[in-house]
Each structure stands twice: as structure tokens, then as C-alpha cells.
PDB file of N, CA and C in Angstrom:
ATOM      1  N   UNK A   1       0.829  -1.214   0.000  1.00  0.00           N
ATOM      2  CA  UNK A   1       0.000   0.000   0.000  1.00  0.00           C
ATOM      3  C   UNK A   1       0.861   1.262   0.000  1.00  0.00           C
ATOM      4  N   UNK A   2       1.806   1.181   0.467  1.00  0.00           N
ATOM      5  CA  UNK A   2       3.033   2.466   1.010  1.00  0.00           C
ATOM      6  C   UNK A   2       3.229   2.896  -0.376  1.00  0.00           C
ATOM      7  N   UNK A   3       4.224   1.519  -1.430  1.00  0.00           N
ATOM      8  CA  UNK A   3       4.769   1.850  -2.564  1.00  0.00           C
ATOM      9  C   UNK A   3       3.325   2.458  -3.482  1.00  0.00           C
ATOM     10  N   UNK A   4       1.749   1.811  -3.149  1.00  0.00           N
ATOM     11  CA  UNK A   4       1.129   2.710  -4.045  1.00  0.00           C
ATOM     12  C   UNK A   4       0.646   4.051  -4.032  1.00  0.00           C
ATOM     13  N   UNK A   5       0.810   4.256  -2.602  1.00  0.00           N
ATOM     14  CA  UNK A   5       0.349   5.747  -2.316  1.00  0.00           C
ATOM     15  C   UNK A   5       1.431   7.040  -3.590  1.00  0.00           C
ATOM     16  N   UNK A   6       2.742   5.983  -2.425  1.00  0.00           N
ATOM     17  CA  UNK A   6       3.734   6.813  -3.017  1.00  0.00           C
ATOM     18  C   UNK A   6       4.398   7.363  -4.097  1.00  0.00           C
ATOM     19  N   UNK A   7       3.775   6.381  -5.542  1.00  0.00           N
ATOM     20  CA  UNK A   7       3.196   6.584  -6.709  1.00  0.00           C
ATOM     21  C   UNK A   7       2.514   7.696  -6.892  1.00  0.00           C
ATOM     22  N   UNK A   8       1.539   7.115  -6.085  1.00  0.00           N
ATOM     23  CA  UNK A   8      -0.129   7.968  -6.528  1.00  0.00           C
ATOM     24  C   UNK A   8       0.675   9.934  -6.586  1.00  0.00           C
ATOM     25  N   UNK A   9       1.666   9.718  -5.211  1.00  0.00           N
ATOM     26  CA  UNK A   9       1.891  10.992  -5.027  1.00  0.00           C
ATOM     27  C   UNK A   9       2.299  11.792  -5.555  1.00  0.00           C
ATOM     28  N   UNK A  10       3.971  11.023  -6.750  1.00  0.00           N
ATOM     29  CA  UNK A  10       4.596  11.430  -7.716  1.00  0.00           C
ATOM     30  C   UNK A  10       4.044  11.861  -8.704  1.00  0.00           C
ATOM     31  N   UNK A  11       2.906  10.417  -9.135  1.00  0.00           N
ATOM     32  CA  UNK A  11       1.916  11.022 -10.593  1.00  0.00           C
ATOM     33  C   UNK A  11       1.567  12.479 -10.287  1.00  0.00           C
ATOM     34  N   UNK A  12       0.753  12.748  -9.243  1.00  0.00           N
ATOM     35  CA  UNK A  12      -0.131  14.150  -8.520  1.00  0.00           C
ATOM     36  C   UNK A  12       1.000  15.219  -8.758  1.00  0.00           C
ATOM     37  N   UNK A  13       2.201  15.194  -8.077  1.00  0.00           N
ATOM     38  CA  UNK A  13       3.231  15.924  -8.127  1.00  0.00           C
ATOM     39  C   UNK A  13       3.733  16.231  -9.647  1.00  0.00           C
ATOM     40  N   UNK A  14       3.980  15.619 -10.664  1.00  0.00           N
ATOM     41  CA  UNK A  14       4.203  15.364 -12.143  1.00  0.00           C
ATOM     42  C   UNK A  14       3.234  16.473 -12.659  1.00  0.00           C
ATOM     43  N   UNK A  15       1.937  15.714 -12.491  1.00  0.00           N
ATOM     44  CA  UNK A  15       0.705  16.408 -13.123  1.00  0.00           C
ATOM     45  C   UNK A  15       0.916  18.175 -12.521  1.00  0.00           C
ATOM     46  N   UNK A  16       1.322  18.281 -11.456  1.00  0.00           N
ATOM     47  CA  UNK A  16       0.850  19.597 -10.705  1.00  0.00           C
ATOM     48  C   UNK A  16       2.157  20.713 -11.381  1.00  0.00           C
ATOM     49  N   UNK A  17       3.363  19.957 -11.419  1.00  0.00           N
ATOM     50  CA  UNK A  17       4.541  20.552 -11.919  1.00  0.00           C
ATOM     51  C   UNK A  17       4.201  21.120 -13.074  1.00  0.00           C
ATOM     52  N   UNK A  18       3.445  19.847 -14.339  1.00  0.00           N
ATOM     53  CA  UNK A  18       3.527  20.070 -15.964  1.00  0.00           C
ATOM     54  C   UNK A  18       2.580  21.149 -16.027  1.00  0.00           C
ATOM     55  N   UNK A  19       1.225  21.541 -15.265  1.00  0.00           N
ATOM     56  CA  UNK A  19       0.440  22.593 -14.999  1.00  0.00           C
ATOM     57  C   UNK A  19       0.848  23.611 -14.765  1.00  0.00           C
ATOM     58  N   UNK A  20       1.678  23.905 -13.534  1.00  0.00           N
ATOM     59  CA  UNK A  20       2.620  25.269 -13.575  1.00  0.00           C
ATOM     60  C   UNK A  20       3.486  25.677 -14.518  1.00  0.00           C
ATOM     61  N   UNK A  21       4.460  24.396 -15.809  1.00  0.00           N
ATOM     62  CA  UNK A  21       4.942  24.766 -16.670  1.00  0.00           C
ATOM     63  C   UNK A  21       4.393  25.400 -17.702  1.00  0.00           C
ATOM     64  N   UNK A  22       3.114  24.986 -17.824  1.00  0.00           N
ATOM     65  CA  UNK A  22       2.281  25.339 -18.767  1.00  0.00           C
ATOM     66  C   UNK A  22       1.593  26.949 -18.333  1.00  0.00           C
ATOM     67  N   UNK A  23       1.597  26.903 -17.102  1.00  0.00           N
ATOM     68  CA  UNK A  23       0.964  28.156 -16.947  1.00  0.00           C
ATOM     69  C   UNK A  23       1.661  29.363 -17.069  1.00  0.00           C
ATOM     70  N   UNK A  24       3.162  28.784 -16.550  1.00  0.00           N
ATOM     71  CA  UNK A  24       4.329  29.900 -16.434  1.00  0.00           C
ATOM     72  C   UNK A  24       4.866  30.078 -17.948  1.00  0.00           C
ATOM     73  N   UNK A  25       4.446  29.209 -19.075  1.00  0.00           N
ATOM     74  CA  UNK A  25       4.660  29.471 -20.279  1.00  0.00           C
ATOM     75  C   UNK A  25       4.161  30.555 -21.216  1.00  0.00           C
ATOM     76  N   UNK A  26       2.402  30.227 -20.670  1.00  0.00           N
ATOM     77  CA  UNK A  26       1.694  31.252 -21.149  1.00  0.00           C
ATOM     78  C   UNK A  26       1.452  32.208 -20.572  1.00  0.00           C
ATOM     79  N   UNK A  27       1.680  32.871 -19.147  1.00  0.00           N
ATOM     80  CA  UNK A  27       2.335  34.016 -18.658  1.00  0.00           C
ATOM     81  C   UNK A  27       3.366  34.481 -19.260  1.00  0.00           C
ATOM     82  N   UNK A  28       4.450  33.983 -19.689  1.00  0.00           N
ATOM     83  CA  UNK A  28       5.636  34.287 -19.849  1.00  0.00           C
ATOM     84  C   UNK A  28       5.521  34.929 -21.485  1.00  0.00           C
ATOM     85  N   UNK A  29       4.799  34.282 -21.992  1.00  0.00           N
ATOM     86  CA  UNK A  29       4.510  34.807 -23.255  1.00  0.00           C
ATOM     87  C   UNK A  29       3.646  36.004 -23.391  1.00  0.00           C
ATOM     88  N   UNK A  30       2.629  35.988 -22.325  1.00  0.00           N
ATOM     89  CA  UNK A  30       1.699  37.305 -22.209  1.00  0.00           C
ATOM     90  C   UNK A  30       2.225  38.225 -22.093  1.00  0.00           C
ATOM     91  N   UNK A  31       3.736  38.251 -21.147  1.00  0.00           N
ATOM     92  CA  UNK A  31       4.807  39.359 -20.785  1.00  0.00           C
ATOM     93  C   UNK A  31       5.734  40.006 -22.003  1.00  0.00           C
ATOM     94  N   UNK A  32       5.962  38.726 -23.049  1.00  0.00           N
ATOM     95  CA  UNK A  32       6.957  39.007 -23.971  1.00  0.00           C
ATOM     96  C   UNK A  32       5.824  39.837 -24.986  1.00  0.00           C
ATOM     97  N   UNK A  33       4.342  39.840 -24.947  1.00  0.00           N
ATOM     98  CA  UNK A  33       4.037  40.264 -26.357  1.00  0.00           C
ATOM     99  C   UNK A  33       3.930  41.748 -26.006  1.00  0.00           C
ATOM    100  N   UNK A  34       3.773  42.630 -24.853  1.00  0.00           N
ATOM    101  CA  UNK A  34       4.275  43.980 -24.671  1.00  0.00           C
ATOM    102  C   UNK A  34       5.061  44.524 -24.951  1.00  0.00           C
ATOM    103  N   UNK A  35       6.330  43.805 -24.745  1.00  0.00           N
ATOM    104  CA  UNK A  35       7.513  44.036 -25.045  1.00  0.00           C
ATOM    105  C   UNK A  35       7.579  43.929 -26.625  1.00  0.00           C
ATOM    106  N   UNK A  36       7.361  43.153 -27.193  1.00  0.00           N
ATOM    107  CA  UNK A  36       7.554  43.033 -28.641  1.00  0.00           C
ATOM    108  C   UNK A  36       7.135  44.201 -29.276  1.00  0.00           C
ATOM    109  N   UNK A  37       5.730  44.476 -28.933  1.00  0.00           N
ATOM    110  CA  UNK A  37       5.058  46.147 -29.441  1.00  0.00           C
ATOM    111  C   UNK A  37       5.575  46.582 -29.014  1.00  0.00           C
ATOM    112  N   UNK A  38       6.478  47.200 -27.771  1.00  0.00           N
ATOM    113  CA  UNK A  38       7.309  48.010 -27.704  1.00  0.00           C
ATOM    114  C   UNK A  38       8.240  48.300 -28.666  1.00  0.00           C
ATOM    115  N   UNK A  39       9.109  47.308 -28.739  1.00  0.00           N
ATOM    116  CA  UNK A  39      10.335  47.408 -29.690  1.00  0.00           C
ATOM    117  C   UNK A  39      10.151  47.885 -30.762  1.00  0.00           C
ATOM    118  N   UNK A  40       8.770  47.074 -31.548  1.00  0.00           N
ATOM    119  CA  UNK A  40       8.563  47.118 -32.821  1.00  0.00           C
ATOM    120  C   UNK A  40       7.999  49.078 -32.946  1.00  0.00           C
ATOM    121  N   UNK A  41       7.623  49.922 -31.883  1.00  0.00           N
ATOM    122  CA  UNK A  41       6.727  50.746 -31.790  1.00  0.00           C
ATOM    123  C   UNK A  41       8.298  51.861 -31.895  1.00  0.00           C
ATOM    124  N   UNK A  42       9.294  51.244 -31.146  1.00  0.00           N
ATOM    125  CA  UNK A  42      10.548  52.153 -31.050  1.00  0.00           C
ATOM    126  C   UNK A  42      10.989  51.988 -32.386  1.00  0.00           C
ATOM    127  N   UNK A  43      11.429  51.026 -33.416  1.00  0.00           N
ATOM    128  CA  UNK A  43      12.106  51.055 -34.139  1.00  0.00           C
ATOM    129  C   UNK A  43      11.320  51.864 -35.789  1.00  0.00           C
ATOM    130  N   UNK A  44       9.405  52.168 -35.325  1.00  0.00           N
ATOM    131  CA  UNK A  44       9.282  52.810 -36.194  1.00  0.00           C
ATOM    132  C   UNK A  44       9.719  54.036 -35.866  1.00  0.00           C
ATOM    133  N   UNK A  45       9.254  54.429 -34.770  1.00  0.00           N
ATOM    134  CA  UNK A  45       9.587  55.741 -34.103  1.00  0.00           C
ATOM    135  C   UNK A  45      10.837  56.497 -34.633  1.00  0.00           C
ATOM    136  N   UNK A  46      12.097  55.422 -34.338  1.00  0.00           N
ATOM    137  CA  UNK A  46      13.580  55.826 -34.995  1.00  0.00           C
ATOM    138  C   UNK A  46      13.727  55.826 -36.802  1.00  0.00           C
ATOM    139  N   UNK A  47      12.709  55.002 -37.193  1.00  0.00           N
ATOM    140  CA  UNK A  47      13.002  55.101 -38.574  1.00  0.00           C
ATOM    141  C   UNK A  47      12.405  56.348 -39.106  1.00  0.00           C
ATOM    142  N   UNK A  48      11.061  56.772 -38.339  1.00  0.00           N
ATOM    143  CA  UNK A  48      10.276  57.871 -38.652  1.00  0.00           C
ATOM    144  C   UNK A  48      11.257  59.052 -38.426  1.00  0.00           C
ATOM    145  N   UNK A  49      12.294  59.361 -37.638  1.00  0.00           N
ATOM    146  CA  UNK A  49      13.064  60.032 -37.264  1.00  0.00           C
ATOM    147  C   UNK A  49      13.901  60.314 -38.700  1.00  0.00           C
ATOM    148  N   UNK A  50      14.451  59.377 -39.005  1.00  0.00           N
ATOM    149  CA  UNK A  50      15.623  59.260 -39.600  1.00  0.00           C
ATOM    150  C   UNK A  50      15.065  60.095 -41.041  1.00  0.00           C
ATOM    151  N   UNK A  51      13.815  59.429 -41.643  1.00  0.00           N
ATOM    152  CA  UNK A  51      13.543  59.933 -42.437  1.00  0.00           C
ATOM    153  C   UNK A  51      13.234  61.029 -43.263  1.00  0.00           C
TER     154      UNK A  51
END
């Protein structure tokens, strides 16, 4: 019974980990797409300059 709990626990633990990866992925991406319009918003900005 010990060794199946202790299974049971890892699977739970596995599952709970791959969930936070997934979540911290698509956070992480929500963060980068600000930034991207940023950049992209500066480099017209500087080209508009130049021109």
C-alpha cells in the first residue's frame, strides 16, 4: 500500500509541476508580447526620425 500511495503521489506531483509549466509558459509569453510592441513601436519611431 506504502509503494502505491507513493506513486499515486509522484503522478499528482508530475501532473501539478507540468500545470505550472504550462501556466508559467503562457504568462511568460503574455509578458513578452508587450515588449515586442514596444520594440517594434521604437524602431518605427527611430526610422520615422531618420527619415
Amino acid at each position: 500500500m506504502k509503494l502505491r500511495v507513493r506513486d499515486h503521489d509522484r503522478i499528482i506531483r508530475a501532473s501539478e509541476l507540468q500545470e505550472n509549466g504550462r501556466s508559467l509558459y503562457l504568462s511568460g509569453r503574455l509578458n513578452i508580447l508587450p515588449l515586442l510592441n514596444r520594440t517594434v513601436a521604437h524602431n518605427e519611431s527611430l526610422t520615422y526620425i531618420r527619415t
